[in-house]
Protein backbone atom coordinates (compact mmCIF):
# COMPACT_ATOMS: atom_id res chain seq x y z
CA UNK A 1 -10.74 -16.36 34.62
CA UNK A 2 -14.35 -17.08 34.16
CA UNK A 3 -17.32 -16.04 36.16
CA UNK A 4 -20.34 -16.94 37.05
CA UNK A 5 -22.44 -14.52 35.69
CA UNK A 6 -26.81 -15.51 35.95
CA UNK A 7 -27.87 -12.44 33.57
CA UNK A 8 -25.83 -13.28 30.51
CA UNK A 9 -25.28 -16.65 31.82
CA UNK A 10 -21.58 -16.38 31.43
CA UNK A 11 -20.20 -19.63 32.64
CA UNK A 12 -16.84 -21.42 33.82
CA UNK A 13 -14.32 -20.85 30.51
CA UNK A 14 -11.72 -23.17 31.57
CA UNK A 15 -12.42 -26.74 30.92
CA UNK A 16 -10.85 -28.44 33.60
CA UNK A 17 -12.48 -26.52 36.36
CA UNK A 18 -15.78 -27.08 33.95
CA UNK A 19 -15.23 -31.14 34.49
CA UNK A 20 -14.51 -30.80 37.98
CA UNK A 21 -17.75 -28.25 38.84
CA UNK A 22 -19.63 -31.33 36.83
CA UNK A 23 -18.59 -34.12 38.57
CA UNK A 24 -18.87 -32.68 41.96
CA UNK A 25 -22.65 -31.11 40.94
CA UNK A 26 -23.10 -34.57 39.73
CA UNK A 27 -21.89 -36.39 43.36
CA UNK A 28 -24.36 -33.59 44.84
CA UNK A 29 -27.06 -34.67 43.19
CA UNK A 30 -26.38 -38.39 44.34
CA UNK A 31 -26.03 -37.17 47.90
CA UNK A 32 -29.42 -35.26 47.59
CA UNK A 33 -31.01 -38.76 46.32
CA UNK A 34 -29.64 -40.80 49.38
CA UNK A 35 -30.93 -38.31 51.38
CA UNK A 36 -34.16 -37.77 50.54
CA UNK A 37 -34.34 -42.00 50.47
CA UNK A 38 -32.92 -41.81 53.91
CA UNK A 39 -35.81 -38.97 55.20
CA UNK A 40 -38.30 -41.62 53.52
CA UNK A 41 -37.28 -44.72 55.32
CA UNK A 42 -36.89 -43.23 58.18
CA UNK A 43 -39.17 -40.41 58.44
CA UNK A 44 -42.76 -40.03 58.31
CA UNK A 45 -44.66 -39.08 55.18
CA UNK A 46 -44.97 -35.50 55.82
CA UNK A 47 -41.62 -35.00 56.83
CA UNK A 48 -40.56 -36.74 53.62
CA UNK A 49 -42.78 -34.37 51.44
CA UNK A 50 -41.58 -31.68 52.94
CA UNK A 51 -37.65 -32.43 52.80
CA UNK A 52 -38.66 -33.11 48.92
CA UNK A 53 -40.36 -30.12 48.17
CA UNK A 54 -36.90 -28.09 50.06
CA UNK A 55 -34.54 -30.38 47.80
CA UNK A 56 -36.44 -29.61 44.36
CA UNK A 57 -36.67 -25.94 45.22
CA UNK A 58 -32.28 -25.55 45.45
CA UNK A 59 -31.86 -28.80 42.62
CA UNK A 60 -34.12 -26.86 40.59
CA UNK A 61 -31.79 -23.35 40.81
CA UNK A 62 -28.91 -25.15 40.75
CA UNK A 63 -30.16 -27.03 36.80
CA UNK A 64 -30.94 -23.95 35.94
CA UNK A 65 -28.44 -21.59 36.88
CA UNK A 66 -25.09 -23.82 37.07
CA UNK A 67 -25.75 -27.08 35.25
CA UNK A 68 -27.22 -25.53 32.19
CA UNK A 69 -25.28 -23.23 31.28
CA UNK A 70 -22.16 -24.87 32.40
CA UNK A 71 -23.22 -28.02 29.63
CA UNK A 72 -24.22 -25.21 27.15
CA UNK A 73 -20.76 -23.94 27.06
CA UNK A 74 -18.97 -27.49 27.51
CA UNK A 75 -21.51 -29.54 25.96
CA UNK A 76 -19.14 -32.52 25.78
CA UNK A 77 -19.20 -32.42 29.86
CA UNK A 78 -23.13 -33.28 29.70
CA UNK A 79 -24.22 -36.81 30.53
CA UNK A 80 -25.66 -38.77 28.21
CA UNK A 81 -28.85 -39.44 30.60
CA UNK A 82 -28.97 -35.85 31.62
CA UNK A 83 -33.01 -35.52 30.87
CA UNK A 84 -33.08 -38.25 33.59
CA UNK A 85 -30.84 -37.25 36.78
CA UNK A 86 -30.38 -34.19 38.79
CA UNK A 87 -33.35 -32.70 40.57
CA UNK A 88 -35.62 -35.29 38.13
CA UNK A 89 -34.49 -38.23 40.80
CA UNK A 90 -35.78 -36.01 43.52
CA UNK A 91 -39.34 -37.32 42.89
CA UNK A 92 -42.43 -38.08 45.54
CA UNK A 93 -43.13 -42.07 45.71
């Protein structure tokens, strides 16, 4: 059984619970977009800074300690756009 392990980062070894830890980080990170475009339309422009600045402080960790090393070990699970989604969409307008 794999572990998640952030010193070594040791990641998932099996590949099917690799594609399904992707895909559901991936639906995150959608959710996390409609979000912060909900906050924006119907929030005021400091709330919406401030919900932006929460959601790139845990999209961030999550790149970093889940996504990347999860696509280093199963680089065949990485999107094609990857340099351009995750916490990257989570941009102020």
């Amino acid at each position: 059984m794999g572990a998640f392990r952030r010193a070594n980062k040791c990641m998932v070894d099996n590949p099917a619970a690799a594609k399904q830890i992707s895909d559901l980080m991936k639906d995150m990170f959608t959710r996390l977009s409609e979000c912060s475009q909900a906050v924006k339309e119907q929030c005021s422009p400091e709330e919406y800074a401030a919900f932006v600045r929460s959601i790139r402080n845990i999209a961030s960790g999550i790149v970093s300690d889940v996504m990347e090393p999860l696509y280093a070990k199963h680089p065949v699970l990485k999107p094609a756009n990857w340099g351009n989604c995750g916490e990257r969409k989570l941009r102020r307008d």
